[in-house]
N, C-alpha and C. Protein backbone atom coordinates (compact mmCIF):
# COMPACT_ATOMS: atom_id res chain seq x y z
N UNK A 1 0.83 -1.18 0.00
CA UNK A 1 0.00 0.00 0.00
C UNK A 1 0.87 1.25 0.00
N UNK A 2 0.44 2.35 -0.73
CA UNK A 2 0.90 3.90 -0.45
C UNK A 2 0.09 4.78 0.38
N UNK A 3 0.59 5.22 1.22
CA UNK A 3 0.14 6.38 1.98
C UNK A 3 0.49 7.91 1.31
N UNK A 4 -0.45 8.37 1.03
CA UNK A 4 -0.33 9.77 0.68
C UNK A 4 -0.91 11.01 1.62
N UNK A 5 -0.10 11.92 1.51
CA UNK A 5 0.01 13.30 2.46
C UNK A 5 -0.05 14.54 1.44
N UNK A 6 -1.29 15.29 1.35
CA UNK A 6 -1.07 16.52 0.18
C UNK A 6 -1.51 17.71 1.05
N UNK A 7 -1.03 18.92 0.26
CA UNK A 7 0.06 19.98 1.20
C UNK A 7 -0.69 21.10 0.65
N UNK A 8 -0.52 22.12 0.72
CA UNK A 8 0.33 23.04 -0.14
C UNK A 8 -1.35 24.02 -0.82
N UNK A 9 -1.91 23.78 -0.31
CA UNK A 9 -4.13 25.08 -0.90
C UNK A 9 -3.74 25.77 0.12
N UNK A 10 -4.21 26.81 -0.25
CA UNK A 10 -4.76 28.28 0.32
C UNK A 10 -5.37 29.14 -0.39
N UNK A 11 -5.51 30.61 0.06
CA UNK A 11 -5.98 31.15 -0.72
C UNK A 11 -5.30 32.42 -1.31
N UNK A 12 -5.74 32.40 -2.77
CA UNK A 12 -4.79 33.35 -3.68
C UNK A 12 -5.88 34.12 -4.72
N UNK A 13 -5.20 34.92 -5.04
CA UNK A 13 -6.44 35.87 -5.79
C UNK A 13 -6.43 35.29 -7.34
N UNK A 14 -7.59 35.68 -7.90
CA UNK A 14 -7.55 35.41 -9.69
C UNK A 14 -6.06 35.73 -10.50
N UNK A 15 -5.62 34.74 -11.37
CA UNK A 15 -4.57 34.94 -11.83
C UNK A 15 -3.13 34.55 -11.02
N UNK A 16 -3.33 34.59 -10.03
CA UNK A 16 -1.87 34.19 -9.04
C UNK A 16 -1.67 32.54 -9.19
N UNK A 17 -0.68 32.28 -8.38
CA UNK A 17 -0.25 30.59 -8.59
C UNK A 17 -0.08 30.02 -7.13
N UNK A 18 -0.17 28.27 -7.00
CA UNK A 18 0.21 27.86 -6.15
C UNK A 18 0.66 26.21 -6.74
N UNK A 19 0.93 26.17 -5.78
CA UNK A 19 2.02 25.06 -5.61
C UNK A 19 1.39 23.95 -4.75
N UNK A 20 0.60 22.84 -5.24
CA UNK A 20 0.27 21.72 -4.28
C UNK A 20 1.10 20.45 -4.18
N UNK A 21 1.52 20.14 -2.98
CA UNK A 21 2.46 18.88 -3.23
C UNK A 21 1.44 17.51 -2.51
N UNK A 22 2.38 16.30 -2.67
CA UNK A 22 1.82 14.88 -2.25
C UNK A 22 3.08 14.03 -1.93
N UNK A 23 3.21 13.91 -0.79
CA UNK A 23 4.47 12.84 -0.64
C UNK A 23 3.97 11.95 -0.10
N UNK A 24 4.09 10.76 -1.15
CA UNK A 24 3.78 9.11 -1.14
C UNK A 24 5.14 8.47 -0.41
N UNK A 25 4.48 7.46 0.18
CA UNK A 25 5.12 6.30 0.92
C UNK A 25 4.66 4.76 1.01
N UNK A 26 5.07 3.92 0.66
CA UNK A 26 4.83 2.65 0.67
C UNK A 26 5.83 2.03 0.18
N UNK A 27 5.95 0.56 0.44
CA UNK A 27 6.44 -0.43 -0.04
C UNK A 27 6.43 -1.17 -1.59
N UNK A 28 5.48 -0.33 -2.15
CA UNK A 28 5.00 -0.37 -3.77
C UNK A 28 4.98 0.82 -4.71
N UNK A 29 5.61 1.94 -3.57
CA UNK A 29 5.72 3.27 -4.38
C UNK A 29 5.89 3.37 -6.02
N UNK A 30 7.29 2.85 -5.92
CA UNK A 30 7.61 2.92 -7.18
C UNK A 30 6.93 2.53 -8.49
N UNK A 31 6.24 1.79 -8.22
CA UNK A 31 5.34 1.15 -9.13
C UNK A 31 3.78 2.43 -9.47
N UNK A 32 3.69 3.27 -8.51
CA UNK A 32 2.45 4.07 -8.59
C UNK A 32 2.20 4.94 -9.86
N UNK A 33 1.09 5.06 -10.28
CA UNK A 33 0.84 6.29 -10.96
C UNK A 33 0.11 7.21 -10.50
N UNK A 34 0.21 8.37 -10.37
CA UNK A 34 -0.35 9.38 -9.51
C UNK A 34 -1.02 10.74 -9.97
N UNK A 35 -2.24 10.89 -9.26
CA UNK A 35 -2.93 11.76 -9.74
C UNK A 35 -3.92 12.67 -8.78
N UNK A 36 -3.95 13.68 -9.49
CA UNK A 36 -4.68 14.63 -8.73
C UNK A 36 -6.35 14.63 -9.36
N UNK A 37 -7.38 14.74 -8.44
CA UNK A 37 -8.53 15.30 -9.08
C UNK A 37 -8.78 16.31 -7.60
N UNK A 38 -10.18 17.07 -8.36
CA UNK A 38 -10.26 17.89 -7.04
C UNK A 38 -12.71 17.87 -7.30
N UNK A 39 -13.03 18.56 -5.72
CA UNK A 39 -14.09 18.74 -5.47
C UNK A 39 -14.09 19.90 -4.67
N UNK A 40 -15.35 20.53 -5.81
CA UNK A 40 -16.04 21.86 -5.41
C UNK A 40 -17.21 21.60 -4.84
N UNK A 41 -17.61 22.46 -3.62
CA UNK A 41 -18.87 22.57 -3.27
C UNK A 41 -20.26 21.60 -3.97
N UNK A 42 -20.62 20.89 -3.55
CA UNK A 42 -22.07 20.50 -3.96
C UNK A 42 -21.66 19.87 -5.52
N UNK A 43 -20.42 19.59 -5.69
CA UNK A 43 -20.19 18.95 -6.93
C UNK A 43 -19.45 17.61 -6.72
N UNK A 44 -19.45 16.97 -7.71
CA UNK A 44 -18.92 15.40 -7.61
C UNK A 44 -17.30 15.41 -8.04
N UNK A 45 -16.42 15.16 -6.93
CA UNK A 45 -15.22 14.99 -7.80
C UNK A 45 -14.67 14.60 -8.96
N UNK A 46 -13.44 14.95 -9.67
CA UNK A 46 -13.12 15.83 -11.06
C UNK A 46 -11.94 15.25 -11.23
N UNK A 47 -11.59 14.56 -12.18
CA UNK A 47 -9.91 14.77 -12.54
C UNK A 47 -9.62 15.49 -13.16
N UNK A 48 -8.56 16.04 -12.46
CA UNK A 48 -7.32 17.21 -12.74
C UNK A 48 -6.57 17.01 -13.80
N UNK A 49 -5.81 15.73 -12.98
CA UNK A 49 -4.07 15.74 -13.86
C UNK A 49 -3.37 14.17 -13.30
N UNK A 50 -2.66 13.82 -13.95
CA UNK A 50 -2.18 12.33 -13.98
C UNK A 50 -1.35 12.30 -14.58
N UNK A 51 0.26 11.55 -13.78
CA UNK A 51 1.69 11.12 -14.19
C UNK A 51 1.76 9.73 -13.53
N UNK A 52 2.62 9.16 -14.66
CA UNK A 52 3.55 7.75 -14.51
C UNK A 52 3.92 8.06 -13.34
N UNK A 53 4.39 7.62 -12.54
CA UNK A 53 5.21 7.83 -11.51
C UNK A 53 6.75 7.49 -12.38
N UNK A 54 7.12 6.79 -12.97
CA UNK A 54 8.00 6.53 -13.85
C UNK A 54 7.57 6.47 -15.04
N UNK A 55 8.10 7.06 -16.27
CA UNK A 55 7.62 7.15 -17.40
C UNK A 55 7.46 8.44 -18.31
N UNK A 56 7.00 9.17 -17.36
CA UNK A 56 6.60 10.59 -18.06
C UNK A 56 6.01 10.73 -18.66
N UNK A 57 4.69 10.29 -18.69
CA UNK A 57 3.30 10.16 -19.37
C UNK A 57 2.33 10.76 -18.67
N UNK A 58 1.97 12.24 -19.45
CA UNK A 58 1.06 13.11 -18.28
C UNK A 58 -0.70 13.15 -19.17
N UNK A 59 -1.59 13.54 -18.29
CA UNK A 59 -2.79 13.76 -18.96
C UNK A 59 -3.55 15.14 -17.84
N UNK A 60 -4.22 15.70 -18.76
CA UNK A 60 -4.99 16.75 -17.90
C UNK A 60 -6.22 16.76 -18.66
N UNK A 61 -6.95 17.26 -17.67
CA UNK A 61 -8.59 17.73 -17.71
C UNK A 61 -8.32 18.72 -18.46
N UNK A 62 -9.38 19.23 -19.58
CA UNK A 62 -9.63 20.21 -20.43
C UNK A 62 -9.31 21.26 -20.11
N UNK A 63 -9.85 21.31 -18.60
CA UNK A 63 -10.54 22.92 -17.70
C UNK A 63 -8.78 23.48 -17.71
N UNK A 64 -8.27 22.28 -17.09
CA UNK A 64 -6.64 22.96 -16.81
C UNK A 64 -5.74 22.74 -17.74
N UNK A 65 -5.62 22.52 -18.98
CA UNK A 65 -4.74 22.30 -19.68
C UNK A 65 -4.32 23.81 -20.14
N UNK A 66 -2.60 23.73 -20.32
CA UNK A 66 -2.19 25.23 -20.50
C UNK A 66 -2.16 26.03 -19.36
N UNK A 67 -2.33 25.91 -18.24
CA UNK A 67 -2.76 26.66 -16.38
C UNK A 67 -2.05 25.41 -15.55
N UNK A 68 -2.06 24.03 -15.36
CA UNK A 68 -1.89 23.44 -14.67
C UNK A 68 -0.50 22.69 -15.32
N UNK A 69 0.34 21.95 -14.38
CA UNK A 69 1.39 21.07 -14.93
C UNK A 69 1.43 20.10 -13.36
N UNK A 70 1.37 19.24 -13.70
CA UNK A 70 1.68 17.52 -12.82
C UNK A 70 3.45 17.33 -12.99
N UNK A 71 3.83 17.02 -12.20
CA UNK A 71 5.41 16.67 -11.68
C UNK A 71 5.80 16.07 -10.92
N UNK A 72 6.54 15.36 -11.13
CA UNK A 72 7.27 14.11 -9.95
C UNK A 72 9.02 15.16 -9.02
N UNK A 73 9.13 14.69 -8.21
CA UNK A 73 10.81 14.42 -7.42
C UNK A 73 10.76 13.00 -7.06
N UNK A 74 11.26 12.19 -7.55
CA UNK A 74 11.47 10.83 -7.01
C UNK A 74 12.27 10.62 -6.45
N UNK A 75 13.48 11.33 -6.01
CA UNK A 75 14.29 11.65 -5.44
C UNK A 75 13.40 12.16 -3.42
N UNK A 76 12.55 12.53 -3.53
CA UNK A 76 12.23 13.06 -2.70
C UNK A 76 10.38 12.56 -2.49
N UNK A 77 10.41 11.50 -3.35
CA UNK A 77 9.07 10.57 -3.07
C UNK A 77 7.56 11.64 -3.39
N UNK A 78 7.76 12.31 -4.20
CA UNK A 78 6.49 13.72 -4.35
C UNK A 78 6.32 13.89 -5.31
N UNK A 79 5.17 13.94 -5.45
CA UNK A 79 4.30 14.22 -6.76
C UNK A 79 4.01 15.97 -6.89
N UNK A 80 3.84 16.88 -7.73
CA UNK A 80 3.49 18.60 -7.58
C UNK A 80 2.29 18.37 -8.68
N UNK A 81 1.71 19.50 -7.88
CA UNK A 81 0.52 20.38 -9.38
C UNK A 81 0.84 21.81 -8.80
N UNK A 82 1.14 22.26 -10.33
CA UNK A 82 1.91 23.29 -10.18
C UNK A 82 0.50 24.54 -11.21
N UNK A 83 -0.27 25.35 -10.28
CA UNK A 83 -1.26 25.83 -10.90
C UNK A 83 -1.39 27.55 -10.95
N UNK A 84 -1.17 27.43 -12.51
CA UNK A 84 -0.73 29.05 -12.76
C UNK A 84 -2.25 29.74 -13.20
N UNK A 85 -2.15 30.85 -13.40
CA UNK A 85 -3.59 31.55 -14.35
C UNK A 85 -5.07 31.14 -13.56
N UNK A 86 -5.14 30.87 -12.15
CA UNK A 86 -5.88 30.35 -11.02
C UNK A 86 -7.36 31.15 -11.80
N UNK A 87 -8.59 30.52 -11.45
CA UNK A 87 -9.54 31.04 -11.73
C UNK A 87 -10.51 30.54 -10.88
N UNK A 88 -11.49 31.54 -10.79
CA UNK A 88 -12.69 31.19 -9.00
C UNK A 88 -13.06 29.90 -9.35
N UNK A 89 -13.75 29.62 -10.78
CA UNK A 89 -13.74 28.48 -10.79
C UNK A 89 -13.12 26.83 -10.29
N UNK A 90 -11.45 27.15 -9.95
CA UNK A 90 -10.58 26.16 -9.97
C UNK A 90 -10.88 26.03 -8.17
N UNK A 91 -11.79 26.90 -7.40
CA UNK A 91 -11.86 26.54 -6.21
C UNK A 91 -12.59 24.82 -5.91
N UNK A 92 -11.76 24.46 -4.75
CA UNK A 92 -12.48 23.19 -4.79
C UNK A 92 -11.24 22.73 -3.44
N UNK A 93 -11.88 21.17 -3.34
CA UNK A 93 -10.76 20.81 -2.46
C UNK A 93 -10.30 19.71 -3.36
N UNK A 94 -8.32 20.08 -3.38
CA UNK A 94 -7.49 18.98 -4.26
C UNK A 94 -7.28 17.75 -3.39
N UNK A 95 -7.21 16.63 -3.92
CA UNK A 95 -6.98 15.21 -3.20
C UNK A 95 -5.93 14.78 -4.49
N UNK A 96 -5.11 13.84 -3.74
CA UNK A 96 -4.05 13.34 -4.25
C UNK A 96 -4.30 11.87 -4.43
N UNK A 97 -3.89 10.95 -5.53
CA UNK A 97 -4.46 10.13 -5.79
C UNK A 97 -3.08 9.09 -6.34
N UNK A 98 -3.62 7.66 -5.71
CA UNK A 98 -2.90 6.59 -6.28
C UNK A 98 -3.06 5.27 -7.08
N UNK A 99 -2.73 4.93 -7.75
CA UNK A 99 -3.59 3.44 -8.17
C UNK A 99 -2.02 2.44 -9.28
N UNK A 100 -2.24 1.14 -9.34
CA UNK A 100 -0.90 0.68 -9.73
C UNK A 100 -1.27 0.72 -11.41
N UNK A 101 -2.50 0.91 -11.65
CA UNK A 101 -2.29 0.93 -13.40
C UNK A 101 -1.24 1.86 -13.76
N UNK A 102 -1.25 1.33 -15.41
CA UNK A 102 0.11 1.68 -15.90
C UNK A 102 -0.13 2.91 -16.38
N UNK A 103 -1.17 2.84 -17.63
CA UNK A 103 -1.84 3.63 -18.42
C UNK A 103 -2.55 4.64 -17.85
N UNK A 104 -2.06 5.90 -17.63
CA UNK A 104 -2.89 7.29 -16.80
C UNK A 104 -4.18 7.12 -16.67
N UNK A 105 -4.97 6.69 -15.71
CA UNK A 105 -6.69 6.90 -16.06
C UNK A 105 -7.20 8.10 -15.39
N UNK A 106 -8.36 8.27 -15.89
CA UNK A 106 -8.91 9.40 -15.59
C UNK A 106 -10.28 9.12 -14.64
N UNK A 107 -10.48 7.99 -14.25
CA UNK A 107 -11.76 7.70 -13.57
C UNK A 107 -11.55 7.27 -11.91
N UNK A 108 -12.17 8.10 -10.95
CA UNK A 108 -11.66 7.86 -10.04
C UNK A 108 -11.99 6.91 -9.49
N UNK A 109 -12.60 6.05 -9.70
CA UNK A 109 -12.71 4.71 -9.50
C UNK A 109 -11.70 3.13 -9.23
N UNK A 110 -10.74 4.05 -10.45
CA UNK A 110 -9.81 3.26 -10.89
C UNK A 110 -8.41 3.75 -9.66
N UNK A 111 -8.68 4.76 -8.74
CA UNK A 111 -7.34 4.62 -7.67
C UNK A 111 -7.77 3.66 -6.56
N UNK A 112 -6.74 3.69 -5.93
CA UNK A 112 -7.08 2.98 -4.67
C UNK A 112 -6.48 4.05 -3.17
N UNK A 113 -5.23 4.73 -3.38
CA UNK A 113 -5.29 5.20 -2.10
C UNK A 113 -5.32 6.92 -2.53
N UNK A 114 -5.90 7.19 -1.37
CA UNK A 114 -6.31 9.03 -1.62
C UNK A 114 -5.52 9.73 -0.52
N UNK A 115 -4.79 10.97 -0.71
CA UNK A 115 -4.66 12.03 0.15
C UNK A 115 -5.86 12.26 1.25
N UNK A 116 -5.46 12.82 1.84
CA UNK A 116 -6.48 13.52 2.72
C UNK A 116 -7.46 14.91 2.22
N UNK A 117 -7.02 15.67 1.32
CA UNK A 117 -7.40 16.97 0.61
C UNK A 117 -7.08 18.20 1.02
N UNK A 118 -6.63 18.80 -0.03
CA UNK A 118 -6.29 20.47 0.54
C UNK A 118 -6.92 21.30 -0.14
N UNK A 119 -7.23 22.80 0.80
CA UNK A 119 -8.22 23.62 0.27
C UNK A 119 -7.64 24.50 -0.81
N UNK A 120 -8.30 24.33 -1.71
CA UNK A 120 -7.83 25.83 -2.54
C UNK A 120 -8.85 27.05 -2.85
N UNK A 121 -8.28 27.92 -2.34
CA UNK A 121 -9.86 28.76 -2.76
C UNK A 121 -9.23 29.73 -3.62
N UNK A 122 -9.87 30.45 -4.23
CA UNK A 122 -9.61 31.24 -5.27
C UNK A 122 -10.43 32.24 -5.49
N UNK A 123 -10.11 33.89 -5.14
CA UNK A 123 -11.11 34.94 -5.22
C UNK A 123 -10.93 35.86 -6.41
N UNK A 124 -12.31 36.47 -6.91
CA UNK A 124 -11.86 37.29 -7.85
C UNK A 124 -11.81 38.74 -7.59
């Protein structure tokens, strides 16, 4: 199993950036592929963004493509979403996500272990 820990929401105005991290731990790490989705208010959670953990095979949601970038340190066991051009919309709470498929999926169904969630809010 991986245990995941994600970091790094607050709140920032329209247009500003932040920096969310996830440092995974387990005995099967290496093998993970990892991903972020997030949930807004009264809405059903969303995928974000998704990397190989090895490989370098990324995918993003429509909403963030061109604004958002997914990143590994494997060196330092952490996954980043690195989120520029912020919009009220992008408020929600981010969860960090794990599962051993190979192939990036986008359905959250398909992880098995989750972060705890961090807030991001976003004002205009």
């Amino acid at each position: 199993q991986v245990q995941l820990v994600d970091s790094g929401g607050g709140l920032v105005q329209a247009g500003g950036s932040l920096r969310l991290s996830c440092l995974a731990s387990g005995r099967t790490f290496s093998s993970y592929t990892m991903g972020w989705f997030r949930q807004a208010p009264g809405k059903e959670r969303e995928f974000v963004a998704v990397i190989r953990w090895s490989g370098g095979i990324v995918d993003y949601a429509d909403s963030v493509k061109g604004r958002f970038t997914i990143s590994r340190d494997n060196a330092k066991n952490t996954v980043y979403l690195q989120m520029n051009s912020l919009k009220p919309e992008d408020t929600a709470v981010y969860y960090c996500a794990a599962t051993l498929r190979r192939r990036p999926p986008r359905s959250l169904d398909e992880y098995d272990s989750w972060g705890q969630g961090t807030q991001v809010t976003v004002s205009s």
